[in-house]
N, C-alpha and C. Protein backbone atom coordinates (compact mmCIF):
# COMPACT_ATOMS: atom_id res chain seq x y z
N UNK A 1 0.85 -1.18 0.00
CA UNK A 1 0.00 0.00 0.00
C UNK A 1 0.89 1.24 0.00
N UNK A 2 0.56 2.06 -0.86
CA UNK A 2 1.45 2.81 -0.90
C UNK A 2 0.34 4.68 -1.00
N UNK A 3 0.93 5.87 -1.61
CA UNK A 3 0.18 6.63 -2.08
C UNK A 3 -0.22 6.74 -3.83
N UNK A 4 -1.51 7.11 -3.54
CA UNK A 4 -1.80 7.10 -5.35
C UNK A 4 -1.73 8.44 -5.65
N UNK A 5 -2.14 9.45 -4.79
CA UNK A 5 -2.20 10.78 -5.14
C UNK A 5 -1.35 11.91 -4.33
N UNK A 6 -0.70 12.83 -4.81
CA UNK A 6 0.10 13.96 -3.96
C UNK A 6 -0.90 15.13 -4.67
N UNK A 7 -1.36 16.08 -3.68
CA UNK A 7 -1.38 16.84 -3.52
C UNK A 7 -0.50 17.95 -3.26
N UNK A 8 -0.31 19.35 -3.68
CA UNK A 8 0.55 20.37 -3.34
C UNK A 8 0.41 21.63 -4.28
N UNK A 9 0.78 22.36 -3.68
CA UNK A 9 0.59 24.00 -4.02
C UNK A 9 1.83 24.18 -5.29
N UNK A 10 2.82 23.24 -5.19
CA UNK A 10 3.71 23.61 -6.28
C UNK A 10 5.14 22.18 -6.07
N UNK A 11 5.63 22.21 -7.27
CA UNK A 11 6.56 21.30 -7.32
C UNK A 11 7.26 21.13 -8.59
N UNK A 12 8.46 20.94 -8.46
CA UNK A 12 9.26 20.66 -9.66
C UNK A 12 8.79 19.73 -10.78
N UNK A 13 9.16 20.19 -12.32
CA UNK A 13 8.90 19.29 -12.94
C UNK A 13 9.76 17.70 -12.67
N UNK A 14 10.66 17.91 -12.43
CA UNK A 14 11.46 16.19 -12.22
C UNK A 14 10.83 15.49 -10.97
N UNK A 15 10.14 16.06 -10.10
CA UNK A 15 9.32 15.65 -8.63
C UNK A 15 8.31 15.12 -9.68
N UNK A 16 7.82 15.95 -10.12
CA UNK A 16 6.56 15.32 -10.92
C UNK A 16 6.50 14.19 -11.65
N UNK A 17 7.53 14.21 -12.74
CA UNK A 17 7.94 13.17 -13.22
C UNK A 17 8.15 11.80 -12.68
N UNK A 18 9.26 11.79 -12.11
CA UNK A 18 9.35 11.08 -10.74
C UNK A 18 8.13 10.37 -10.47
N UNK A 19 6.67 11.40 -9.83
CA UNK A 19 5.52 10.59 -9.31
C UNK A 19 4.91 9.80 -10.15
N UNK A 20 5.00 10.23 -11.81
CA UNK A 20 4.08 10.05 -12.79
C UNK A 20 4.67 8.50 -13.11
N UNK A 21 5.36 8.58 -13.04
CA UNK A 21 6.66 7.29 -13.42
C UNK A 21 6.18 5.91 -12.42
N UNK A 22 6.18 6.42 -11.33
CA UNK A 22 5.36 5.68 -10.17
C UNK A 22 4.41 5.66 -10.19
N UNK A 23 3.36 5.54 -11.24
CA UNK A 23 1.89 5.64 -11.23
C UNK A 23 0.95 6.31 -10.38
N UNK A 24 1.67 7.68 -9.68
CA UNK A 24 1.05 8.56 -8.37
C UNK A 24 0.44 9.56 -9.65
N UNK A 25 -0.65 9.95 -9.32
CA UNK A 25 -1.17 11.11 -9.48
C UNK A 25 -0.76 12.35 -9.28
N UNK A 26 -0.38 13.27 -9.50
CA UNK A 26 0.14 14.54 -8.98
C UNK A 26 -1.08 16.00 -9.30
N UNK A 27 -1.49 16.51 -8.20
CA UNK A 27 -2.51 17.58 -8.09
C UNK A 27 -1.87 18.59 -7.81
N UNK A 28 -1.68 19.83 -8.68
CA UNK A 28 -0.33 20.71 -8.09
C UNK A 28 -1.73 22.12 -8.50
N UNK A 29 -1.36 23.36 -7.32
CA UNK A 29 -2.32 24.41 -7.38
C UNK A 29 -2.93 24.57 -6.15
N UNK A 30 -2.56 23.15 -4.93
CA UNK A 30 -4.06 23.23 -4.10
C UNK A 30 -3.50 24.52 -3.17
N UNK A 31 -4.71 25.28 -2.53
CA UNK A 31 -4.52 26.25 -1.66
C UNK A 31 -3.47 26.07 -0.15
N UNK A 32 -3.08 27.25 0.14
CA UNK A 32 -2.56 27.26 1.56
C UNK A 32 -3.68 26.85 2.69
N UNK A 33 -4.30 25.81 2.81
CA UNK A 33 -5.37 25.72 4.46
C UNK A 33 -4.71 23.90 5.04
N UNK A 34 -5.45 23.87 6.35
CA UNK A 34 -5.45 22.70 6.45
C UNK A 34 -5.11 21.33 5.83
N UNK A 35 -4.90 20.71 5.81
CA UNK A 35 -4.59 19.39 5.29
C UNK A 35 -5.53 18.53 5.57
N UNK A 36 -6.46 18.68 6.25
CA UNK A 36 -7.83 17.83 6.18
C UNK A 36 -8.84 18.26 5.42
N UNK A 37 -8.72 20.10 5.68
CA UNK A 37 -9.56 20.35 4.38
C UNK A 37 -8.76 20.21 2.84
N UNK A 38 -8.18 20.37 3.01
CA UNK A 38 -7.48 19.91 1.35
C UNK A 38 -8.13 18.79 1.04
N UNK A 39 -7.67 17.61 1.91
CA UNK A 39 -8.43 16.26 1.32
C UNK A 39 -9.66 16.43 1.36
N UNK A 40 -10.25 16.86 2.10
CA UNK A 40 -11.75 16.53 1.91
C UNK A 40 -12.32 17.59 0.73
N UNK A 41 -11.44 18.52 0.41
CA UNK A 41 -11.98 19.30 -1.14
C UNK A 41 -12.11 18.52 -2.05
N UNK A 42 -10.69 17.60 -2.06
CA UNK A 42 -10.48 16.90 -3.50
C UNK A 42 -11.11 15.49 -3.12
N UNK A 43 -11.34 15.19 -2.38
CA UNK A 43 -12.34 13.88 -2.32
C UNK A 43 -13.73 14.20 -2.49
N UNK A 44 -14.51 15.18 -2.55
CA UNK A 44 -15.61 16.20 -2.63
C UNK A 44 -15.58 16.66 -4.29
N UNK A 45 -14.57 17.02 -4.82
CA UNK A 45 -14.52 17.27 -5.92
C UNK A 45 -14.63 18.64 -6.17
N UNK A 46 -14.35 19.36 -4.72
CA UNK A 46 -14.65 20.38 -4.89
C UNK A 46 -13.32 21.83 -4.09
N UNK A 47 -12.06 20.84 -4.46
CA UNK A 47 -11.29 21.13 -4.04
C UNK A 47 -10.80 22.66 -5.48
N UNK A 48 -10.43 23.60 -4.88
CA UNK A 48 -10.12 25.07 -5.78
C UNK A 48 -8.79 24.60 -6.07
N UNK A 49 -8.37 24.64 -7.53
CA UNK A 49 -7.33 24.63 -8.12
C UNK A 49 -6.51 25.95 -8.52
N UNK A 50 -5.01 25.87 -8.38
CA UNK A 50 -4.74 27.28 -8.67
C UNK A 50 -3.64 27.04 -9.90
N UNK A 51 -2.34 27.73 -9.94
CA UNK A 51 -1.40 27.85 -10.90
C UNK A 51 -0.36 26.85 -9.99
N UNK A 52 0.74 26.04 -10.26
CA UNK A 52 1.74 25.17 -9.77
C UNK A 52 2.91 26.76 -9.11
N UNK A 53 2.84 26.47 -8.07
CA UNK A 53 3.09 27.40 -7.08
C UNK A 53 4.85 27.65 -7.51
N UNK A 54 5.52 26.29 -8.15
CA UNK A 54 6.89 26.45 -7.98
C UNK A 54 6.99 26.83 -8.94
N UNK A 55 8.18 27.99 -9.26
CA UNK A 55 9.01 28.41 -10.03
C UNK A 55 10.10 27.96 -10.48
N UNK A 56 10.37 26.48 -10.80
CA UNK A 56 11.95 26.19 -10.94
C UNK A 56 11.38 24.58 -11.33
């Protein structure tokens, strides 16, 4: 058991890669709050997406 999905506000393209490679999902944009509300946005489907936060 492992993770299928990362969540995060921003991340490198080679991080990404990396996850995609590993059959993880990668959700990049999510807001600065909680980490319970995060999940429960995107398990809701109603989690606010933004721009991939990292620059590099």
């Amino acid at each position: 058991m492992g993770a299928e999905v990362i969540i995060a506000g921003g991340m490198g393209q080679m991080a990404v890669g990396l996850f995609q490679q590993n059959g993880i999902q990668v959700v990049l944009g999510a807001p600065s709050m909680e980490p319970e509300a995060v999940v429960k946005g995107y398990l809701e489907d109603s989690l606010a997406i933004g721009d991939n936060l990292c620059d590099h």
